[in-house]
N, C-alpha and C. Protein backbone atom coordinates (compact mmCIF):
# COMPACT_ATOMS: atom_id res chain seq x y z
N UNK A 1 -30.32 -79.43 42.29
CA UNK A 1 -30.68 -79.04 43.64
C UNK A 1 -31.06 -80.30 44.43
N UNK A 2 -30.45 -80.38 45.19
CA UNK A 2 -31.00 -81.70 46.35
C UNK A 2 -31.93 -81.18 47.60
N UNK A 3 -32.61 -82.46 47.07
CA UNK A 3 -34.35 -82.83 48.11
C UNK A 3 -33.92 -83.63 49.05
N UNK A 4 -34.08 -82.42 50.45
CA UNK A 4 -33.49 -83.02 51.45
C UNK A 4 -35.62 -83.43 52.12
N UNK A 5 -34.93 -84.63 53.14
CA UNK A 5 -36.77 -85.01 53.68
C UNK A 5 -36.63 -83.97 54.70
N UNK A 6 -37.87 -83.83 55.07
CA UNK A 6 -38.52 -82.84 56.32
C UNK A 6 -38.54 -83.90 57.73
N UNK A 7 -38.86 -82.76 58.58
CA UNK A 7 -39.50 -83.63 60.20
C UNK A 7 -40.61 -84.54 59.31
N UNK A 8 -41.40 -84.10 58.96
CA UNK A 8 -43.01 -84.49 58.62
C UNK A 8 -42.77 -85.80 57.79
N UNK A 9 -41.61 -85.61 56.74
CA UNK A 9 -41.69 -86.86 56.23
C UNK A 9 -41.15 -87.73 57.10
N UNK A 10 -39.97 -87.85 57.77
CA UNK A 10 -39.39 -88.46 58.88
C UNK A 10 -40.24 -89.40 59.41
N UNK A 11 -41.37 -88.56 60.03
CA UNK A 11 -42.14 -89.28 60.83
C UNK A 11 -43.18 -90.38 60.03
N UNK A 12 -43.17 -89.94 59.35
CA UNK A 12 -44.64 -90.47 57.98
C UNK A 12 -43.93 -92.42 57.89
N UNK A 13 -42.34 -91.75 57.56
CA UNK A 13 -41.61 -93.00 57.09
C UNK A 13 -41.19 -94.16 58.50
N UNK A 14 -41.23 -93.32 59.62
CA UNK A 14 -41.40 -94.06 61.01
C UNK A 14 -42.39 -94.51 61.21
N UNK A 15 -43.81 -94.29 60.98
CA UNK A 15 -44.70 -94.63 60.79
C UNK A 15 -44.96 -95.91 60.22
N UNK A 16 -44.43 -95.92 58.86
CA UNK A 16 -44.77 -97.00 58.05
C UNK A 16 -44.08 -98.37 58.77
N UNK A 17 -43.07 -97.76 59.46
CA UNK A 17 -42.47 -98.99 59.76
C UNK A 17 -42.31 -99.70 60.62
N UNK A 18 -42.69 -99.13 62.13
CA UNK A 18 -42.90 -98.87 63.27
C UNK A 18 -44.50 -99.28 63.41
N UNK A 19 -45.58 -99.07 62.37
CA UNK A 19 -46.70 -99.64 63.27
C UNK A 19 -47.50 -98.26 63.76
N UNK A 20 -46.75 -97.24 64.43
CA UNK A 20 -47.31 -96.66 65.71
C UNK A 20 -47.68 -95.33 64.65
N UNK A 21 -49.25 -94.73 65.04
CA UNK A 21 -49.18 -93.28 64.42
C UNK A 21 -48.31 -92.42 64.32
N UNK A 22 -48.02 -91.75 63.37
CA UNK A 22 -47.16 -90.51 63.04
C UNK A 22 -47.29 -89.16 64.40
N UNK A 23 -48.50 -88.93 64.99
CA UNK A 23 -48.90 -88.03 65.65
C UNK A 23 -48.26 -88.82 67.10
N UNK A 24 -48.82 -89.74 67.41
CA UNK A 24 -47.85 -90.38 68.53
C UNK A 24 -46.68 -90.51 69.02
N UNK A 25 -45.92 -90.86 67.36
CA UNK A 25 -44.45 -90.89 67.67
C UNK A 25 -43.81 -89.73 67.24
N UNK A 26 -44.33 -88.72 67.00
CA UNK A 26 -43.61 -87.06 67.35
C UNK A 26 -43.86 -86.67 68.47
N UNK A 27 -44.60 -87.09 69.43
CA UNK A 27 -45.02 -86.61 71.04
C UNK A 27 -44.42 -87.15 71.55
N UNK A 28 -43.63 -88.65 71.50
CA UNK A 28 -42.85 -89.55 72.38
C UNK A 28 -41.22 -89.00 71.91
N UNK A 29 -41.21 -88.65 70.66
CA UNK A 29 -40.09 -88.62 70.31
C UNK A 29 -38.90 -87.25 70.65
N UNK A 30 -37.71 -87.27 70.15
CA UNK A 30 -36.85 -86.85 70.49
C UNK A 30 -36.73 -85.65 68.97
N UNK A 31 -38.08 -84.60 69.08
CA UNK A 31 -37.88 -84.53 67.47
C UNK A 31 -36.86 -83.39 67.37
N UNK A 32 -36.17 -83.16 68.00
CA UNK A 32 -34.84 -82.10 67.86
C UNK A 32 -33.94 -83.55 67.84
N UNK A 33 -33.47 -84.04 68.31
CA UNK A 33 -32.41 -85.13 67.45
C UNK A 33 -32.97 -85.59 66.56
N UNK A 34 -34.18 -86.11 65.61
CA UNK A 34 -34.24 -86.42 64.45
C UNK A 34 -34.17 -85.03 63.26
N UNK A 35 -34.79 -83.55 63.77
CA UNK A 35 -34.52 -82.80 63.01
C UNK A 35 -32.99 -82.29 62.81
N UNK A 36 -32.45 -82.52 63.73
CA UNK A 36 -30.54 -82.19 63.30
C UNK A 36 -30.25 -83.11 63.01
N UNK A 37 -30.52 -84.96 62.60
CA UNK A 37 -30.09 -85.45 61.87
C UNK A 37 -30.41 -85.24 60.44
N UNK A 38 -32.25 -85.17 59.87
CA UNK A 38 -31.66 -84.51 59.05
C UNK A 38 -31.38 -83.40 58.37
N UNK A 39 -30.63 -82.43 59.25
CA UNK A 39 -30.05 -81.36 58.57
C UNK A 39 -28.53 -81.63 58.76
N UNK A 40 -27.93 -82.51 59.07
CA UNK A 40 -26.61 -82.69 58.97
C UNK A 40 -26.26 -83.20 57.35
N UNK A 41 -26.67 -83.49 56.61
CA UNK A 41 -26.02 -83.84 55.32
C UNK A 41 -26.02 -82.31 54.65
N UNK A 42 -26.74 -80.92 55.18
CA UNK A 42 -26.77 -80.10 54.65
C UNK A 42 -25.90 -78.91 54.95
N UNK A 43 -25.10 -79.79 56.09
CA UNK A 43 -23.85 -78.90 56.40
C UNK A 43 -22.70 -78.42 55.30
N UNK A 44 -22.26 -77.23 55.79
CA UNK A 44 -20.79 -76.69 54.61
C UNK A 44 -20.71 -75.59 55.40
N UNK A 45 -19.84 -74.79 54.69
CA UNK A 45 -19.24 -73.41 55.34
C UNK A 45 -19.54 -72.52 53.88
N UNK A 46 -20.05 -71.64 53.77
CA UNK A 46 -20.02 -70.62 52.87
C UNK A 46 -20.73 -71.36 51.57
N UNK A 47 -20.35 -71.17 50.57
CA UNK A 47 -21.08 -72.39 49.25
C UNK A 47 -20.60 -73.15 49.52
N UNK A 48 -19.39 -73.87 50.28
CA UNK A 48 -18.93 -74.59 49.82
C UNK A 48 -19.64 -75.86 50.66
N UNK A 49 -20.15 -77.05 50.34
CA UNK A 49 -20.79 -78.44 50.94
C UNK A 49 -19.78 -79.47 51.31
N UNK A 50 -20.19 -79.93 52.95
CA UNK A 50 -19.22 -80.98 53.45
C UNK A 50 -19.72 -82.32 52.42
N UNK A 51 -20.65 -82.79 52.34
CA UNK A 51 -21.31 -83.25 51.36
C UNK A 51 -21.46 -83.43 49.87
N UNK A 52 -20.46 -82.90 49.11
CA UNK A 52 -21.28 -82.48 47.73
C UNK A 52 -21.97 -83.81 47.30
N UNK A 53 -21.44 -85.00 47.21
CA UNK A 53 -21.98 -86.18 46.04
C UNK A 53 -23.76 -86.44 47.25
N UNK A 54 -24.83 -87.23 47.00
CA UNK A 54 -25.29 -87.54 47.41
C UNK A 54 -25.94 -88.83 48.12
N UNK A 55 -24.97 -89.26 47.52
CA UNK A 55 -24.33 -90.70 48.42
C UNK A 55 -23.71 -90.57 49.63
N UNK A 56 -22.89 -89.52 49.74
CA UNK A 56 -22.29 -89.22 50.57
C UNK A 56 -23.38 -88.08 52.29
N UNK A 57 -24.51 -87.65 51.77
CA UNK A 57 -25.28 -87.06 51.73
C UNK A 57 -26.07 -88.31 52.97
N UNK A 58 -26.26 -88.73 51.98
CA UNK A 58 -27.39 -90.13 52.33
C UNK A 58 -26.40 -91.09 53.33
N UNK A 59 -25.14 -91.40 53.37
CA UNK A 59 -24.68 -91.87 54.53
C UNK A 59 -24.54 -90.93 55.78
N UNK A 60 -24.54 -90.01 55.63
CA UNK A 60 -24.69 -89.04 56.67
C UNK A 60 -25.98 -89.25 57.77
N UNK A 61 -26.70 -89.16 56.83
CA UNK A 61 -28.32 -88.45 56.70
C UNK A 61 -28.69 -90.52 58.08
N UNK A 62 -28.24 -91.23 57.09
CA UNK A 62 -29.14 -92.49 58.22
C UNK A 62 -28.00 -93.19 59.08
N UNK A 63 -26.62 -92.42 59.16
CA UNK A 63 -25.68 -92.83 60.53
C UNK A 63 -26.07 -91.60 61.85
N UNK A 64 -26.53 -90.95 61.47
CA UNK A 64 -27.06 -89.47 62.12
C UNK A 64 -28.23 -90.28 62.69
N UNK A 65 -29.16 -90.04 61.72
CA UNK A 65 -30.57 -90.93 62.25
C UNK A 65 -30.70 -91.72 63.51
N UNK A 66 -29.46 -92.60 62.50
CA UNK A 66 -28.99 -94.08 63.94
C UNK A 66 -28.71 -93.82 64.91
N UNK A 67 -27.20 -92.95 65.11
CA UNK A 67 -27.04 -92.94 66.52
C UNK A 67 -27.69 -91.37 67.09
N UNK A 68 -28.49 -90.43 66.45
CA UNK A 68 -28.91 -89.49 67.68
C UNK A 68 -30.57 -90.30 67.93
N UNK A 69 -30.82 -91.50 67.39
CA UNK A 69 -31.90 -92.40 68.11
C UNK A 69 -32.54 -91.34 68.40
N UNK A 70 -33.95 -90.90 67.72
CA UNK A 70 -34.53 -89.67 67.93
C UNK A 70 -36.17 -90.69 68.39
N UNK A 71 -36.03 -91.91 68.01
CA UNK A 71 -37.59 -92.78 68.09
C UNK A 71 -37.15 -93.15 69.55
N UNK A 72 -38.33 -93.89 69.84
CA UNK A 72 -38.67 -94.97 71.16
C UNK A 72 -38.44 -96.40 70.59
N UNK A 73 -38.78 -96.83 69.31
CA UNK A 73 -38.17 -97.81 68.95
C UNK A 73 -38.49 -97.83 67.44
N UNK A 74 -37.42 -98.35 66.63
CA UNK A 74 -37.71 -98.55 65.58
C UNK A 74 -36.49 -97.58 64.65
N UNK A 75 -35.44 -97.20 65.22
CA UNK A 75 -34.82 -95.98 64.56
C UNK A 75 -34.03 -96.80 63.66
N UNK A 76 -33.66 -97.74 63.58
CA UNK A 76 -32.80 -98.27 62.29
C UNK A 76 -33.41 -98.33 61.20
N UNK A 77 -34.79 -98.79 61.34
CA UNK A 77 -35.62 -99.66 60.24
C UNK A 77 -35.95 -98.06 59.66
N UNK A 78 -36.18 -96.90 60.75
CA UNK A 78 -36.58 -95.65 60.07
C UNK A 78 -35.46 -94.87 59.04
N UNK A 79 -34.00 -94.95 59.82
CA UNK A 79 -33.16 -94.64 59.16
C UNK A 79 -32.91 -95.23 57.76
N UNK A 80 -33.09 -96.56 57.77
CA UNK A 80 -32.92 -97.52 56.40
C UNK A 80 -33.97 -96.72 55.63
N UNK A 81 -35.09 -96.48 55.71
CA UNK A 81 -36.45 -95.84 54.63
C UNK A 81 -36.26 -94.73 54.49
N UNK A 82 -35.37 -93.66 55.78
CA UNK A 82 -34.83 -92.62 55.15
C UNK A 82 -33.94 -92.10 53.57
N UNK A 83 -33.13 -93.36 54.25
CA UNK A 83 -31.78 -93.33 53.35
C UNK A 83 -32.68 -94.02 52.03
N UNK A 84 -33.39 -95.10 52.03
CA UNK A 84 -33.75 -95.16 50.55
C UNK A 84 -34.69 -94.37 49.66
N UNK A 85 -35.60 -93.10 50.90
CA UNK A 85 -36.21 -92.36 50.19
C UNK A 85 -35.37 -90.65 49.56
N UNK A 86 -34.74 -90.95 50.63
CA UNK A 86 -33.73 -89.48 49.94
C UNK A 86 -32.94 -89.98 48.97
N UNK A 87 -32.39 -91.18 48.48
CA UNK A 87 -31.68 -91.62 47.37
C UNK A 87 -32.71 -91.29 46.15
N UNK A 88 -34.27 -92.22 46.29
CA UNK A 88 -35.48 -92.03 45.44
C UNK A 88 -35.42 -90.67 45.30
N UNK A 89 -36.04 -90.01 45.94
CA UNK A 89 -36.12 -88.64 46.06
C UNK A 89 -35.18 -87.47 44.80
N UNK A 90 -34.28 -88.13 45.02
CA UNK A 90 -32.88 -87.16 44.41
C UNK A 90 -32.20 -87.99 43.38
N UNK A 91 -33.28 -88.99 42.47
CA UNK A 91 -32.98 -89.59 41.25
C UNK A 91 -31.67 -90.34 41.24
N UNK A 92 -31.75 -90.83 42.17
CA UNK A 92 -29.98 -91.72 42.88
C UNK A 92 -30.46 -93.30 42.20
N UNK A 93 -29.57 -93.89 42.21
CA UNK A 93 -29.52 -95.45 41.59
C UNK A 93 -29.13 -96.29 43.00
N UNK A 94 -29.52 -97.28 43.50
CA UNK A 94 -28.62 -97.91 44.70
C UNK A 94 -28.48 -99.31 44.62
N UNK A 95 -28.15 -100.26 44.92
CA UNK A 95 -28.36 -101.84 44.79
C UNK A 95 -27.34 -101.68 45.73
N UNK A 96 -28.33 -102.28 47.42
CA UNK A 96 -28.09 -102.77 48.72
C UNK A 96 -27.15 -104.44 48.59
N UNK A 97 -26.85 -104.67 47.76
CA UNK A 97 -26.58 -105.86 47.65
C UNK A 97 -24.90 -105.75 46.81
N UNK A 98 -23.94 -106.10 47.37
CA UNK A 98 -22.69 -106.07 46.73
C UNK A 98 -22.42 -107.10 45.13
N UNK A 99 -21.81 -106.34 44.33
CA UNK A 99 -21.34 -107.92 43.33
C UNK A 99 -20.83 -108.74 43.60
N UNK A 100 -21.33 -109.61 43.14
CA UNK A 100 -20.21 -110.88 43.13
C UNK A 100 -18.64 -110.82 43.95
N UNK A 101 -18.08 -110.55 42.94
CA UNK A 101 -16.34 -110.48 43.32
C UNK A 101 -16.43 -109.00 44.27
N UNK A 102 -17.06 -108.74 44.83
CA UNK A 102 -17.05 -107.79 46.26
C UNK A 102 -17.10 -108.88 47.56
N UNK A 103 -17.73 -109.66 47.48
CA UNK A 103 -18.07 -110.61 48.41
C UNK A 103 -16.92 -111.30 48.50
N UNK A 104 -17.32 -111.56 50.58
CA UNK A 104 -16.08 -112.34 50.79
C UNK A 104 -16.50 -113.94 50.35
N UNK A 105 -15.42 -114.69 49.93
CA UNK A 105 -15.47 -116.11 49.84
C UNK A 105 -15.08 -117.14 51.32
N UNK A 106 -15.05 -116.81 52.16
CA UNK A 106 -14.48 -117.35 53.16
C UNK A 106 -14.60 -116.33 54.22
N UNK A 107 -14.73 -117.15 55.52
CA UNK A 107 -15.26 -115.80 56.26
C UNK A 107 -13.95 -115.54 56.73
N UNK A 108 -13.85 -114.20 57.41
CA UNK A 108 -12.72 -113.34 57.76
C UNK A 108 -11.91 -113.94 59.02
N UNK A 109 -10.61 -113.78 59.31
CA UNK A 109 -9.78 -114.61 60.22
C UNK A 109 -10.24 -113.90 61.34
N UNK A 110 -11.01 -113.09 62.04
CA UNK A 110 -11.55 -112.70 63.23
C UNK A 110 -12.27 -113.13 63.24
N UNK A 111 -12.99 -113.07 62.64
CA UNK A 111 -14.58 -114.35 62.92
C UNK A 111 -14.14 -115.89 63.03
N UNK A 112 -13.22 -116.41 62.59
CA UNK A 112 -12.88 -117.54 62.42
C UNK A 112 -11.93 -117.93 64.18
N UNK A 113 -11.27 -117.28 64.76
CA UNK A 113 -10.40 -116.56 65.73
C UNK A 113 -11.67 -116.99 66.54
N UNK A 114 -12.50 -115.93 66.83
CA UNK A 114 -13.32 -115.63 67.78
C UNK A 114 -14.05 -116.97 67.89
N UNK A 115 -14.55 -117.62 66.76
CA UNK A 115 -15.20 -119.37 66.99
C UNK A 115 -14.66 -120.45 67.46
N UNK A 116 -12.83 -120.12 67.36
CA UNK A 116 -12.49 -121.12 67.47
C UNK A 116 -12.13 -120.81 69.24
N UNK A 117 -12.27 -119.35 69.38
CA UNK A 117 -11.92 -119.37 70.97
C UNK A 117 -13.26 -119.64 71.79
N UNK A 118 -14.31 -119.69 70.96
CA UNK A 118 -15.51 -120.30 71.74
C UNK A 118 -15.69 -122.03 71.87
N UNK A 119 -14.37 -122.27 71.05
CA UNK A 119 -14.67 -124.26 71.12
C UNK A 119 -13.49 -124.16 72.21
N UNK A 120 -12.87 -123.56 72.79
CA UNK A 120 -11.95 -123.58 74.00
C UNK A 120 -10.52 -124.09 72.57
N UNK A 121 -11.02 -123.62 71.56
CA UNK A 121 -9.19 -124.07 70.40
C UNK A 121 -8.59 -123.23 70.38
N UNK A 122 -6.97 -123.08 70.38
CA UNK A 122 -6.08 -122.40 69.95
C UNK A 122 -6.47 -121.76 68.72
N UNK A 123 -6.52 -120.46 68.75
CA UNK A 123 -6.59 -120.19 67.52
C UNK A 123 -5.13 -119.87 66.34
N UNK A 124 -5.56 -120.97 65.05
CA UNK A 124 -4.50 -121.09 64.19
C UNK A 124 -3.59 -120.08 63.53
């Protein structure tokens, strides 16, 4: 069974990160766009879940967060503590950090493009 967070925790975890009381920033806030973000990972039609894995769950859950921007400030850093407490939460494993041979070795020819059109160079 998956442990989805509440409004209450929402705010608790905006809190921590943000600085500003929990009671404050539910009075400023937008708490119908943070409560339908998270109930969007709990969408499906009948049994069946748009969602099933919970990875999948959890990217939902803090791109939702992000853009229905339910804070006054601070909604990324809230979304990020979302997403790592509903992973915690629901006995998930995560490492934010790619392996090795995932990583690029050289940066990408658009980034490289875009620098060289800021030195006024043709790009190669």
């Amino acid at each position: 069974m998956t442990r989805y967070l509440t409004l209450g925790e929402y705010f608790w975890l905006a809190e921590q990160v943000t600085g500003v009381d929990a009671d404050v920033l539910a009075k400023a806030s937008r708490s119908d766009l943070a409560d339908s973000a998270l109930h969007a990972p709990q969408a499906g039609f009948g049994d069946e879940e748009f969602y099933p894995d919970i990875y999948d769950k959890a990217a939902v859950l803090v791109c939702r967060l992000a853009w229905n921007h339910p804070l006054p400030d601070g909604n990324k850093r809230a979304a990020w503590a979302a997403l790592t407490m509903f992973i915690d939460l629901n006995d998930g494993t995560w490492d934010p950090d790619p392996p090795m041979w995932a990583r690029p070795n050289r940066p990408c020819w658009r980034s490289q493009r875009a620098r060289s059109m800021r030195l006024g160079q043709r790009p190669g």
